[in-house]
N, C-alpha and C. Protein backbone atom coordinates (compact mmCIF):
# COMPACT_ATOMS: atom_id res chain seq x y z
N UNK A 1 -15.15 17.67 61.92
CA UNK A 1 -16.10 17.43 62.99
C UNK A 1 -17.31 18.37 62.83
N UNK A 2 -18.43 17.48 62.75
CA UNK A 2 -19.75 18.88 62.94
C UNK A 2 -19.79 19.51 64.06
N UNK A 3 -20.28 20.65 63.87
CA UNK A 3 -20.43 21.72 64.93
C UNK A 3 -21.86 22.23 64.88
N UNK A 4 -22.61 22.67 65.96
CA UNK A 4 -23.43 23.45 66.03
C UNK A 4 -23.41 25.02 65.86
N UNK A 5 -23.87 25.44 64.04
CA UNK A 5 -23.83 26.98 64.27
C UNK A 5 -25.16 27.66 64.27
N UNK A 6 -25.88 27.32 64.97
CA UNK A 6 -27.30 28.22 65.42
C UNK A 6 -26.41 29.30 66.69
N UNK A 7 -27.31 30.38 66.33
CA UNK A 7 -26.91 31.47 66.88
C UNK A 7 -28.59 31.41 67.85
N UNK A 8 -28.07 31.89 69.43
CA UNK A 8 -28.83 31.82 70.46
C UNK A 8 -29.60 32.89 70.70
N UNK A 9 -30.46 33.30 70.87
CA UNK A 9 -30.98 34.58 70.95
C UNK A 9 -32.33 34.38 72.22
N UNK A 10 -32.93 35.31 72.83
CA UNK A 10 -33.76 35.35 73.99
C UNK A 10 -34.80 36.25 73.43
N UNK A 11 -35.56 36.01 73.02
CA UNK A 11 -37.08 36.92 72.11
C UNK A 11 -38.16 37.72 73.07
N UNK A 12 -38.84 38.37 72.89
CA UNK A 12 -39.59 39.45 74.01
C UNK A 12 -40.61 38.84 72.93
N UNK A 13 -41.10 37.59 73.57
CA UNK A 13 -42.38 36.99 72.99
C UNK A 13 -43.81 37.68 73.16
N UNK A 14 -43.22 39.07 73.97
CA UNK A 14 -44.59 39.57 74.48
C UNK A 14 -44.60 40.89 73.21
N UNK A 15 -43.56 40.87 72.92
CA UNK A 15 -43.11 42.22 71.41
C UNK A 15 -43.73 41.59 70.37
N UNK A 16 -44.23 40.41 70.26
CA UNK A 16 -44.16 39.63 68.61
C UNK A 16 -45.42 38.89 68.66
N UNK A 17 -45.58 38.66 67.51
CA UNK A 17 -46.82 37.95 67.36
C UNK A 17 -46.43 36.42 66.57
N UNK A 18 -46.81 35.37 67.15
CA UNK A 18 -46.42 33.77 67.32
C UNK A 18 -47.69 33.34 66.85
N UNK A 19 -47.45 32.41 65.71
CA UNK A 19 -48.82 31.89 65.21
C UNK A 19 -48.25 30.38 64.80
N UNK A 20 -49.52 29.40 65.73
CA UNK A 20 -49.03 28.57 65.96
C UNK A 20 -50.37 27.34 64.55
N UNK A 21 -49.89 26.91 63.72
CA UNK A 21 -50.73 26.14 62.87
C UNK A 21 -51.06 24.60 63.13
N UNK A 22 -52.34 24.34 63.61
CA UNK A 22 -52.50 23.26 64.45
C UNK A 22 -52.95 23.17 65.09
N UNK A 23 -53.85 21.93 65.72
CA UNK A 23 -54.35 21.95 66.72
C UNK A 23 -54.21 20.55 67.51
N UNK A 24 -53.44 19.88 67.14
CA UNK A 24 -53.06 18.29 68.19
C UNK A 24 -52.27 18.79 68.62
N UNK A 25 -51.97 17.35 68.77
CA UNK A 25 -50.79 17.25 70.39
C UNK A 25 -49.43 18.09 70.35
N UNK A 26 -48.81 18.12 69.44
CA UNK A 26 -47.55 18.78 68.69
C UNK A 26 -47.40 20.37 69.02
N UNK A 27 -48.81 20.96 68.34
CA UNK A 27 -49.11 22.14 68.39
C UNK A 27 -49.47 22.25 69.89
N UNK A 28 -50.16 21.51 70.85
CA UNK A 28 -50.48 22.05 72.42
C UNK A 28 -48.96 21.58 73.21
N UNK A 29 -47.91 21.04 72.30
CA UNK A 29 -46.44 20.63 73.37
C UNK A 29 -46.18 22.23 73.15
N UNK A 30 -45.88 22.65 71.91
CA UNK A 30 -45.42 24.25 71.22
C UNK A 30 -45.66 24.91 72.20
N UNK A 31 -47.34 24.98 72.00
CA UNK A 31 -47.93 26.39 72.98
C UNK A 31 -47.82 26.15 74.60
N UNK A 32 -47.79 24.71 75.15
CA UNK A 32 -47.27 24.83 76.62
C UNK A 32 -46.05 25.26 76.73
N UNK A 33 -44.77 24.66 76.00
CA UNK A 33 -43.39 25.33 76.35
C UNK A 33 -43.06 26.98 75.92
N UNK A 34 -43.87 27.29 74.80
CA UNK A 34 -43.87 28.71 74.53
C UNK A 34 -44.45 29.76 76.34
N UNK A 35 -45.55 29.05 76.37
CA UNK A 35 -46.55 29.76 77.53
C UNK A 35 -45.52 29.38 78.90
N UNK A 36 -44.96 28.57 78.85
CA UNK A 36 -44.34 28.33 80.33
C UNK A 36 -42.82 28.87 80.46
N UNK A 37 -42.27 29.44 79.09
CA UNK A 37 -41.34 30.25 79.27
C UNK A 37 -41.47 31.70 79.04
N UNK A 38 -42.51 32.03 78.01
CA UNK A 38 -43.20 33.19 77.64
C UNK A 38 -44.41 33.73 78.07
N UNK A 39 -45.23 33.35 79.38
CA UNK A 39 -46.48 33.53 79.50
C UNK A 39 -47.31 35.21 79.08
N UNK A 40 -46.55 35.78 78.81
CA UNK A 40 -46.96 36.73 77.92
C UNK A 40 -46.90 37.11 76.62
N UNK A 41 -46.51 35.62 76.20
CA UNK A 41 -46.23 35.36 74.56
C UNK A 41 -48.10 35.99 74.26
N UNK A 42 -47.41 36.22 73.25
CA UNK A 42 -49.28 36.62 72.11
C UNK A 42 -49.07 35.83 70.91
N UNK A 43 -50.11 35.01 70.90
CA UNK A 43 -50.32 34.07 70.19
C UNK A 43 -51.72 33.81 69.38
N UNK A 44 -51.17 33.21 68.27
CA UNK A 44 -52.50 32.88 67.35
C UNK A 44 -52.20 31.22 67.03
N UNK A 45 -53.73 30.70 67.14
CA UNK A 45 -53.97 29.41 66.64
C UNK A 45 -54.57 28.97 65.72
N UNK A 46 -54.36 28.66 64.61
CA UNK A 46 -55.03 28.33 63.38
C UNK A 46 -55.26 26.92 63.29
N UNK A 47 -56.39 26.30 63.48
CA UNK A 47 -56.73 24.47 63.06
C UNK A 47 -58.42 24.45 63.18
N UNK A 48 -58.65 23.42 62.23
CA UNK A 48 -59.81 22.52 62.55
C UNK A 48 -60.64 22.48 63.87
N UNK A 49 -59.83 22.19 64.45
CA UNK A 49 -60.04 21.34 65.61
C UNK A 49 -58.82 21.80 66.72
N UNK A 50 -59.28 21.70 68.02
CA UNK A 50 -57.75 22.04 68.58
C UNK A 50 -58.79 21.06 70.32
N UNK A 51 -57.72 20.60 70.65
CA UNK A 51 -57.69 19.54 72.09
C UNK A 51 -57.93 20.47 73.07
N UNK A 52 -59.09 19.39 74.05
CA UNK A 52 -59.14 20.61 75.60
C UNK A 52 -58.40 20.89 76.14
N UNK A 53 -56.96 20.61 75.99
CA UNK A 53 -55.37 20.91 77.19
C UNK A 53 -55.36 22.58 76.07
N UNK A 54 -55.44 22.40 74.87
CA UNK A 54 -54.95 23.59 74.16
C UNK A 54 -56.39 24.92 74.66
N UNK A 55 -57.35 24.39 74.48
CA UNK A 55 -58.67 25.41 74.85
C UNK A 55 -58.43 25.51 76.47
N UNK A 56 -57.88 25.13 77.32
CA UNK A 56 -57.83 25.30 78.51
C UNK A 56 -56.27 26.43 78.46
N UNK A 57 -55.44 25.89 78.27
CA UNK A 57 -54.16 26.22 78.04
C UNK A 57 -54.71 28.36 77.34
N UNK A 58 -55.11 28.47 76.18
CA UNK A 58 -55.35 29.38 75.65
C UNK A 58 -56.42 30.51 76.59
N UNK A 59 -57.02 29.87 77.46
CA UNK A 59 -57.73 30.71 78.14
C UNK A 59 -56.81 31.56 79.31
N UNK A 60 -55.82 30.62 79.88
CA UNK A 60 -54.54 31.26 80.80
C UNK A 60 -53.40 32.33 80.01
N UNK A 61 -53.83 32.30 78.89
CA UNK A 61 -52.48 33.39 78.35
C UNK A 61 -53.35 33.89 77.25
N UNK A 62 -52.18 35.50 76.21
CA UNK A 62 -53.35 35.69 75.55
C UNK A 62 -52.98 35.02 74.10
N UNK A 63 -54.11 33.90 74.03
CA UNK A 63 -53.64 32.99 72.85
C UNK A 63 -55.21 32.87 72.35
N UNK A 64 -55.33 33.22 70.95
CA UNK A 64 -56.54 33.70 70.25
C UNK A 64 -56.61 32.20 69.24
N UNK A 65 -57.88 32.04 69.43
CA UNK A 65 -57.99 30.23 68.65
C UNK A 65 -59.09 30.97 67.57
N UNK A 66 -58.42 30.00 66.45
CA UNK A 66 -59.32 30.62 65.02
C UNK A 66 -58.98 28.93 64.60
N UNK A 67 -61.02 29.19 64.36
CA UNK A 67 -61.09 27.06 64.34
C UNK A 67 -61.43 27.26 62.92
N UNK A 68 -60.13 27.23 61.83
CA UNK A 68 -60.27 27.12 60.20
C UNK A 68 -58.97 26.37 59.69
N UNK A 69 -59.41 26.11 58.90
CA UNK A 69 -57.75 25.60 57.49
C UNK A 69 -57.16 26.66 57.85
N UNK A 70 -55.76 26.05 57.50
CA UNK A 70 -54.54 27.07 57.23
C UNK A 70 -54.42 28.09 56.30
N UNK A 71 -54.70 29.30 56.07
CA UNK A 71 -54.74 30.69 54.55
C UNK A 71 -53.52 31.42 54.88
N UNK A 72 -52.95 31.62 53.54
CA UNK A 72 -51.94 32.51 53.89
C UNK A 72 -51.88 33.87 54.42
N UNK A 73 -53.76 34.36 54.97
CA UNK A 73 -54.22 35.88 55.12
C UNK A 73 -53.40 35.60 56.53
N UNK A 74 -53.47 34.45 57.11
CA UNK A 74 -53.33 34.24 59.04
C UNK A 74 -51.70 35.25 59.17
N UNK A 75 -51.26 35.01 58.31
CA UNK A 75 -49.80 35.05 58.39
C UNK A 75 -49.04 36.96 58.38
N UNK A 76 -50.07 37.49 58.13
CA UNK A 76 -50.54 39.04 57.96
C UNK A 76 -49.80 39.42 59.56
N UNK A 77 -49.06 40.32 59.88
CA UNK A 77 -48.51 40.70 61.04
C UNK A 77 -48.27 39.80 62.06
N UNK A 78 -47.45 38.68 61.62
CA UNK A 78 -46.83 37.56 62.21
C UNK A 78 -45.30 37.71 62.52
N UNK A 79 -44.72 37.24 63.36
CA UNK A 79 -43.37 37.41 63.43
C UNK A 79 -42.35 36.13 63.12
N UNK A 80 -43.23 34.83 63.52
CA UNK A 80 -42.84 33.96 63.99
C UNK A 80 -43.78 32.79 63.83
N UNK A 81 -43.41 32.00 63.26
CA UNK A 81 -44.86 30.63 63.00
C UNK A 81 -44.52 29.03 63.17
N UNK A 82 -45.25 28.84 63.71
CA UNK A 82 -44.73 27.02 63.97
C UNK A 82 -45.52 26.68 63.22
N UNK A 83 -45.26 25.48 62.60
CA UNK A 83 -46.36 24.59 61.73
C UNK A 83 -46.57 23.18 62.25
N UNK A 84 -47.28 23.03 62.42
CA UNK A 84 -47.72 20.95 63.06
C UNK A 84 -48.63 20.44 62.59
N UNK A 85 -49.29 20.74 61.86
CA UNK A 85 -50.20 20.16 60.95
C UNK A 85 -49.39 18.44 60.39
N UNK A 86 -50.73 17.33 60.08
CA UNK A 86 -50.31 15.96 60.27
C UNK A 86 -49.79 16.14 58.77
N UNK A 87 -49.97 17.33 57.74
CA UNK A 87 -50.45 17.26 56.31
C UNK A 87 -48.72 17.76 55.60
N UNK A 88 -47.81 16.89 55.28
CA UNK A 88 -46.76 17.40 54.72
C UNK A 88 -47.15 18.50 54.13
N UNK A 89 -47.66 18.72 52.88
CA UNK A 89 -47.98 19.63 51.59
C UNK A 89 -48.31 20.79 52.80
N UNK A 90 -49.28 20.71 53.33
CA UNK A 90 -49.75 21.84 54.41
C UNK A 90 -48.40 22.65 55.17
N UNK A 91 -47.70 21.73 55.92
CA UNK A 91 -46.79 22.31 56.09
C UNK A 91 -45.58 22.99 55.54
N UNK A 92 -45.53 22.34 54.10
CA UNK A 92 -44.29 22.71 53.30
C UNK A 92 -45.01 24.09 52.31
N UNK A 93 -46.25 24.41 52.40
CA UNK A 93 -46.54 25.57 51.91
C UNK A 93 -46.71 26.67 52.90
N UNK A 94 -47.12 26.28 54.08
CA UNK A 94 -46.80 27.43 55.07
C UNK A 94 -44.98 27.97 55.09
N UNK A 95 -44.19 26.85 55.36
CA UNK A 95 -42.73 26.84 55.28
C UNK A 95 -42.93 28.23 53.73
N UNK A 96 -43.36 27.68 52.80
CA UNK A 96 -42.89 28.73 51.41
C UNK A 96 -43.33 30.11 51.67
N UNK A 97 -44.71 30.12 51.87
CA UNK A 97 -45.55 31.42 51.98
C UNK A 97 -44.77 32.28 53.31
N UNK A 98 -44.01 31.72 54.48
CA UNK A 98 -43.17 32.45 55.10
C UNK A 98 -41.74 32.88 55.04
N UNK A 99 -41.31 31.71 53.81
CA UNK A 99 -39.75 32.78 53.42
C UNK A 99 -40.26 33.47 52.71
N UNK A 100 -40.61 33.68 51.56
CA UNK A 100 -41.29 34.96 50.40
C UNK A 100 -41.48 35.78 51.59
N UNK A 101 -42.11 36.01 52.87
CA UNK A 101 -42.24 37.08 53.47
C UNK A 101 -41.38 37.69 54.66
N UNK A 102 -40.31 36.75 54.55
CA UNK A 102 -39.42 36.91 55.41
C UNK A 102 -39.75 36.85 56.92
N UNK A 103 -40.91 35.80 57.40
CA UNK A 103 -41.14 35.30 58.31
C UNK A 103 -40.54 34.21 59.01
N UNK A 104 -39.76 34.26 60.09
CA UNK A 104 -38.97 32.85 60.54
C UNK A 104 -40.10 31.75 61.19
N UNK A 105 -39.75 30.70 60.40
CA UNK A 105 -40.80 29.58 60.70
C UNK A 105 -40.25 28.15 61.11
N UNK A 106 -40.81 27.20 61.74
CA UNK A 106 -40.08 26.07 62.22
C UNK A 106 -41.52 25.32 61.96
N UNK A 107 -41.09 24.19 61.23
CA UNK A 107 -41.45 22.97 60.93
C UNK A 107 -41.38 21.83 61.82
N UNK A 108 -42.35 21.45 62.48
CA UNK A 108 -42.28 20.88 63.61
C UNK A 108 -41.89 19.42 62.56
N UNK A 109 -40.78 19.17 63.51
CA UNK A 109 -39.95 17.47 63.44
C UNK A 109 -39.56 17.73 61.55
N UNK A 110 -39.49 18.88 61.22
CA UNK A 110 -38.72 19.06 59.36
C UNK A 110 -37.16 19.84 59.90
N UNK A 111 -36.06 19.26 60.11
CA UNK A 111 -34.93 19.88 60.27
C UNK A 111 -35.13 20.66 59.16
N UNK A 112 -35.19 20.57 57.65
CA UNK A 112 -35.02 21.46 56.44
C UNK A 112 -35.86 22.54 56.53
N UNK A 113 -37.14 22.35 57.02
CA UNK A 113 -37.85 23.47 56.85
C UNK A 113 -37.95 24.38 58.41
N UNK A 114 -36.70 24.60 58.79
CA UNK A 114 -36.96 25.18 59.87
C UNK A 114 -35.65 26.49 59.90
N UNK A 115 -36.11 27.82 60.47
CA UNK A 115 -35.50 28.86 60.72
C UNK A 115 -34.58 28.46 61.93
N UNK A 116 -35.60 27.40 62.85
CA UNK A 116 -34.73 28.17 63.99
C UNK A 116 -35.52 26.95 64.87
N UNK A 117 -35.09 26.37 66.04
CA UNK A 117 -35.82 25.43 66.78
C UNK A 117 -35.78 25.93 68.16
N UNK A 118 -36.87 24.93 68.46
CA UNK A 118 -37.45 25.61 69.69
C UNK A 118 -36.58 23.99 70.67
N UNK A 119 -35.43 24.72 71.49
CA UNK A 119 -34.92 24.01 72.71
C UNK A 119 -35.41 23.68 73.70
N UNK A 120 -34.10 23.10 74.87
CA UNK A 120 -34.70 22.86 75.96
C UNK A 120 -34.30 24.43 76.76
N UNK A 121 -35.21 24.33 77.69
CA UNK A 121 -35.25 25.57 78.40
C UNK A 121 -35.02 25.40 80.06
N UNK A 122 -34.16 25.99 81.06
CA UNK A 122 -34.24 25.75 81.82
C UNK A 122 -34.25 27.54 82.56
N UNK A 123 -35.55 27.40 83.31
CA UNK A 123 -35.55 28.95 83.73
C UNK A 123 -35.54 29.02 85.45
N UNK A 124 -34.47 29.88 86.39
CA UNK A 124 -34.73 30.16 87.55
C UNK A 124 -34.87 31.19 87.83
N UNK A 125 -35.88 32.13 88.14
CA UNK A 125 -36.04 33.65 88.39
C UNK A 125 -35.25 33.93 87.01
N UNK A 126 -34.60 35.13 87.08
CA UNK A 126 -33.83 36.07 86.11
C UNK A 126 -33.00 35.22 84.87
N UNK A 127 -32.55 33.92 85.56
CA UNK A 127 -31.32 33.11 85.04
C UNK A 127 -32.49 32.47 83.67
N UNK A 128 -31.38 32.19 82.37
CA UNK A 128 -32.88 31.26 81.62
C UNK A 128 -31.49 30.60 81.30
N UNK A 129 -31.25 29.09 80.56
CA UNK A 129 -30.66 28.77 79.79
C UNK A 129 -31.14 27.79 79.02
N UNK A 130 -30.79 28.00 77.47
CA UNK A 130 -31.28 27.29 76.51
C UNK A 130 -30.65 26.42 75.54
N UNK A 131 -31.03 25.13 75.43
CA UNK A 131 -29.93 23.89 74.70
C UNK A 131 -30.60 23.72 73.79
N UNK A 132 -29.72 23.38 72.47
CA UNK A 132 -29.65 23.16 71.52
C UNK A 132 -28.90 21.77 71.34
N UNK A 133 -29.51 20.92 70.75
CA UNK A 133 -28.84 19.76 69.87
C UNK A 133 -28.74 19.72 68.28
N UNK A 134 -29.01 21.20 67.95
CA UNK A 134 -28.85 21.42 66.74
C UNK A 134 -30.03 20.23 65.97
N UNK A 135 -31.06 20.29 66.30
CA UNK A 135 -32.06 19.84 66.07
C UNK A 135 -32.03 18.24 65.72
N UNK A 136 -30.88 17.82 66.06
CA UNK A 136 -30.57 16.18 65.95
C UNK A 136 -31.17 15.16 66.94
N UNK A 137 -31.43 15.82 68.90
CA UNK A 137 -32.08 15.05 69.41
C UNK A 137 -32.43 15.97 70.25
N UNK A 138 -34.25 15.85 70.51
CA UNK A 138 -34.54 16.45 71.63
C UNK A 138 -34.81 15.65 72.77
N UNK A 139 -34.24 14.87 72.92
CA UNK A 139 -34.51 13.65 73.93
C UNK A 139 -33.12 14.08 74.80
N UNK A 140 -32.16 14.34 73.94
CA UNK A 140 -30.75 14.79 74.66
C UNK A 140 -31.24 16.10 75.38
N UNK A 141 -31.69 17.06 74.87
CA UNK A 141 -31.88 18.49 75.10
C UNK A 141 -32.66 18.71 76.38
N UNK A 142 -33.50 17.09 76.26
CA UNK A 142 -35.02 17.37 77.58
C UNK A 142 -33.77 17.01 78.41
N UNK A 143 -33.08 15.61 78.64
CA UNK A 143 -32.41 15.44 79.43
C UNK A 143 -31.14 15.99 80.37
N UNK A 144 -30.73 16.99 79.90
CA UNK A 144 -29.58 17.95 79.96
C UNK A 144 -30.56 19.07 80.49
N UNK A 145 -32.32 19.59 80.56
CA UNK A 145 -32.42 20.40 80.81
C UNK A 145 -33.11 19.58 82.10
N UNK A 146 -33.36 18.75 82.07
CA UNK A 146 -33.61 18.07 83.66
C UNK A 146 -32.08 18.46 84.48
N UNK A 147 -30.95 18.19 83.83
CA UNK A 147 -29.71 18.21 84.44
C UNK A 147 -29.72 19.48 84.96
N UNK A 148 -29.51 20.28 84.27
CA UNK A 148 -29.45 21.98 84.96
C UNK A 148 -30.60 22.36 85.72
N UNK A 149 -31.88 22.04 85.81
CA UNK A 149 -32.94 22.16 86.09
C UNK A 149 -32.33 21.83 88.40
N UNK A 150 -31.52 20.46 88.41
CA UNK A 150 -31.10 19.96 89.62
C UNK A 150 -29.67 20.76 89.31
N UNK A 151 -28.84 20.79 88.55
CA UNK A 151 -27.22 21.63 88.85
C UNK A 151 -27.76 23.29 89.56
N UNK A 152 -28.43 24.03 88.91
CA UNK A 152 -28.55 24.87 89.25
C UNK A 152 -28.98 25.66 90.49
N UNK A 153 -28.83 26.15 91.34
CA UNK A 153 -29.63 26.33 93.12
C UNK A 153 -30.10 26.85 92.28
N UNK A 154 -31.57 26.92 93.60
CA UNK A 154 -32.37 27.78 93.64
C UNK A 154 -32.50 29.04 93.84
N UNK A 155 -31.27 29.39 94.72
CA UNK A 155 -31.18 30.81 94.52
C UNK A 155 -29.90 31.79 94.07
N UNK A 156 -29.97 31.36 92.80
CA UNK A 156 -29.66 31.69 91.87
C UNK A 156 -29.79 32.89 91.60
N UNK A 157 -30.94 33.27 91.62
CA UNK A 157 -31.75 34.83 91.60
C UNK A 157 -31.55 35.77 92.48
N UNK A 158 -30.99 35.44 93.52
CA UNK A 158 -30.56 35.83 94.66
C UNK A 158 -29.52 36.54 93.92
N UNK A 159 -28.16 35.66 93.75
CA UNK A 159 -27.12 36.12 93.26
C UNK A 159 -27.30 37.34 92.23
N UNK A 160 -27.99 37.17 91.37
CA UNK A 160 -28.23 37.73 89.74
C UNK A 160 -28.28 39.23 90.24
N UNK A 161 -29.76 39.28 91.20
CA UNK A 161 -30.27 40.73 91.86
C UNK A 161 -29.00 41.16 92.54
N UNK A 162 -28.31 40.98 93.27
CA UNK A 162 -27.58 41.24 94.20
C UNK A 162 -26.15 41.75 93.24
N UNK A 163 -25.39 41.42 92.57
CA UNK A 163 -24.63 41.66 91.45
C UNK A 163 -25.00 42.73 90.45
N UNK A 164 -26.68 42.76 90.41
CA UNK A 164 -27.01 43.73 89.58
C UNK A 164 -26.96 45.17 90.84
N UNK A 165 -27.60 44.92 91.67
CA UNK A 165 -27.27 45.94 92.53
C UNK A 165 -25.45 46.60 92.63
N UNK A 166 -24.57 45.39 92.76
CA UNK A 166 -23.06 45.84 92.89
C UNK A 166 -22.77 46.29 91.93
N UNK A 167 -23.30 46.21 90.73
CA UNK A 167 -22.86 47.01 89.40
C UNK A 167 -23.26 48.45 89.53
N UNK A 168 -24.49 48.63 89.49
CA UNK A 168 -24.63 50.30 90.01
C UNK A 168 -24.04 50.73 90.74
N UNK A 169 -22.93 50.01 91.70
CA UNK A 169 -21.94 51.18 92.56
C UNK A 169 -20.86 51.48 92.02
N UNK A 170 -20.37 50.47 91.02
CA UNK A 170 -18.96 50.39 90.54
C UNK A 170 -18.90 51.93 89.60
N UNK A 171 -17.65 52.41 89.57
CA UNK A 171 -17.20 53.66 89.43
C UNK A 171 -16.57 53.39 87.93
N UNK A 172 -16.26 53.82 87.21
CA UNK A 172 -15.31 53.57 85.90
C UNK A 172 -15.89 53.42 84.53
N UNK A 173 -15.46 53.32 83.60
CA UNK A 173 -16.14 53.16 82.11
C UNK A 173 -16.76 51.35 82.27
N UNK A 174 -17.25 51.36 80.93
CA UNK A 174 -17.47 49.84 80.63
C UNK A 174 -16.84 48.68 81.11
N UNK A 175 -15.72 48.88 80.14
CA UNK A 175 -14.43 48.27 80.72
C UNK A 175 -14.17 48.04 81.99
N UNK A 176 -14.12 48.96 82.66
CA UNK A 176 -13.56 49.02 84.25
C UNK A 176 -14.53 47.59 84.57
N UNK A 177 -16.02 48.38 84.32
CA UNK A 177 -16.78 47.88 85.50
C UNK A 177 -16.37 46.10 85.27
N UNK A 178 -16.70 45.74 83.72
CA UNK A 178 -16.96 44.54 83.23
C UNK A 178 -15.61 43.71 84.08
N UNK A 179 -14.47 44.47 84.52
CA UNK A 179 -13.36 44.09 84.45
C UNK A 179 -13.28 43.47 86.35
N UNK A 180 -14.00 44.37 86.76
CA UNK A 180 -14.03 44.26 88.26
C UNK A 180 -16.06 43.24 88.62
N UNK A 181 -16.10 43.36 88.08
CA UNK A 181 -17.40 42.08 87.69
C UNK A 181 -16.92 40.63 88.00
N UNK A 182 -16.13 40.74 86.61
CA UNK A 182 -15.40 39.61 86.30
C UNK A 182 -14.44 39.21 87.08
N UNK A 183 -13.77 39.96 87.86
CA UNK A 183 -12.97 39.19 89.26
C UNK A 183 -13.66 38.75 90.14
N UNK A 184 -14.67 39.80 90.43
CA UNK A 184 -15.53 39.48 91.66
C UNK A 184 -16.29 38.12 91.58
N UNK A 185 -16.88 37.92 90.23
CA UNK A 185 -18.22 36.34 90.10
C UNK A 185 -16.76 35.28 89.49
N UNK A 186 -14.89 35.34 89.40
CA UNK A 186 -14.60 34.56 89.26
C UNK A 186 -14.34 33.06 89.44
N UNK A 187 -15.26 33.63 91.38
CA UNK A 187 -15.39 32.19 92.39
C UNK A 187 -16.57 31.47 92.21
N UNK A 188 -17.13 31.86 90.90
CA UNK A 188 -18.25 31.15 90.77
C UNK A 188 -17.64 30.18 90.21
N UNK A 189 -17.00 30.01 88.85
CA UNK A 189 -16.39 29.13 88.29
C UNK A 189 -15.49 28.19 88.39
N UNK A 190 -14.47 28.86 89.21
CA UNK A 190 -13.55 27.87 89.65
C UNK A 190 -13.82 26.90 90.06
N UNK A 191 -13.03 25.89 89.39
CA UNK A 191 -13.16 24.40 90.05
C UNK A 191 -12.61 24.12 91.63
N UNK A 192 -12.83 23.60 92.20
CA UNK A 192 -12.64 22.80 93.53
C UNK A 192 -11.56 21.86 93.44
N UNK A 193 -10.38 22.08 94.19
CA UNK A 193 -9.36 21.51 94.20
C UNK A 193 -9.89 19.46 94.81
N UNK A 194 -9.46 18.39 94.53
CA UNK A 194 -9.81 17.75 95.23
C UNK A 194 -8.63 17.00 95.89
């Protein structure tokens, strides 16, 4: 049976520098879901040409537009790079010029040429959670994050703060605390007898 083994991770998009290659529609979906989960992502835009949602979009966060071809100089203190360019070759040489540098890069709609994909995201205050379809469907991923988007209350955050507060009283090593945590939020989970 296949399995999904991408490993999940939560990035301090505001630590890194995100360079996004492109300037259509592809590249302004990137930089809205980047900006609406990261709005302190720092970002670079490299294209031709880039759409007024993206020049509007870039003025609300700090996202720096450089209207040229793609050079491998852009890629100079990068952490992280999307590619969307319409131009296979374009993209499959950005893809090269960022493993040689050990830059993680995602190939927009190239399962092969990708480090790592960008999911669905569902964020409430503190809480984030992020789906993966192991890059097979993002149509599943949007839909499942509509799902949690309504499963989840709203105050959610409520809980999170309030738990984080009960942890600073608890007395004991790691262990202890994790141990008396974990009894206490066990009524979150439990199922409902019917």
């Amino acid at each position: 049976m296949e399995r999904n083994n991408l490993y999940p991770i939560f990035l301090k998009a505001k630590n890194l520098h995100v360079l996004i290659i492109g300037g259509g529609f592809v590249a302004e979906e990137k930089l809205t879901f980047l900006l609406k989960s990261s709005p302190d992502a720092n970002v670079t835009m490299v294209s031709p040409m880039f759409r007024e949602g993206t020049k509007t979009l870039a003025k609300k966060g700090n996202v720096k537009l450089i209207k040229e071809k793609y050079h491998k100089r852009y890629l100079k203190g990068k952490h992280i790079v999307v590619a969307t360019t319409e131009f296979p070759e374009v993209n499959e040489k950005v893809y090269k010029h960022c493993r040689k540098r050990s830059i993680l890069v995602n190939v927009a709609d190239n399962p092969p040429f990708c480090d790592f994909y960008m999911g669905g995201i569902v964020t409430k205050g503190n809480v984030k959670v992020a789906i993966s379809t192991n890059g097979k469907s993002p149509t599943t991923a949007k839909r499942l994050r509509q799902f949690f988007e309504d499963v989840i209350p709203e105050n959610v955050d409520d809980l999170v703060k309030n738990l984080n507060e009960f942890r600073k009283t608890i007395k004991g090593d790691f262990e202890e605390k994790v141990e008396t945590l974990n009894e206490f939020t066990k009524g979150l989970i439990e199922k409902k007898e019917s």
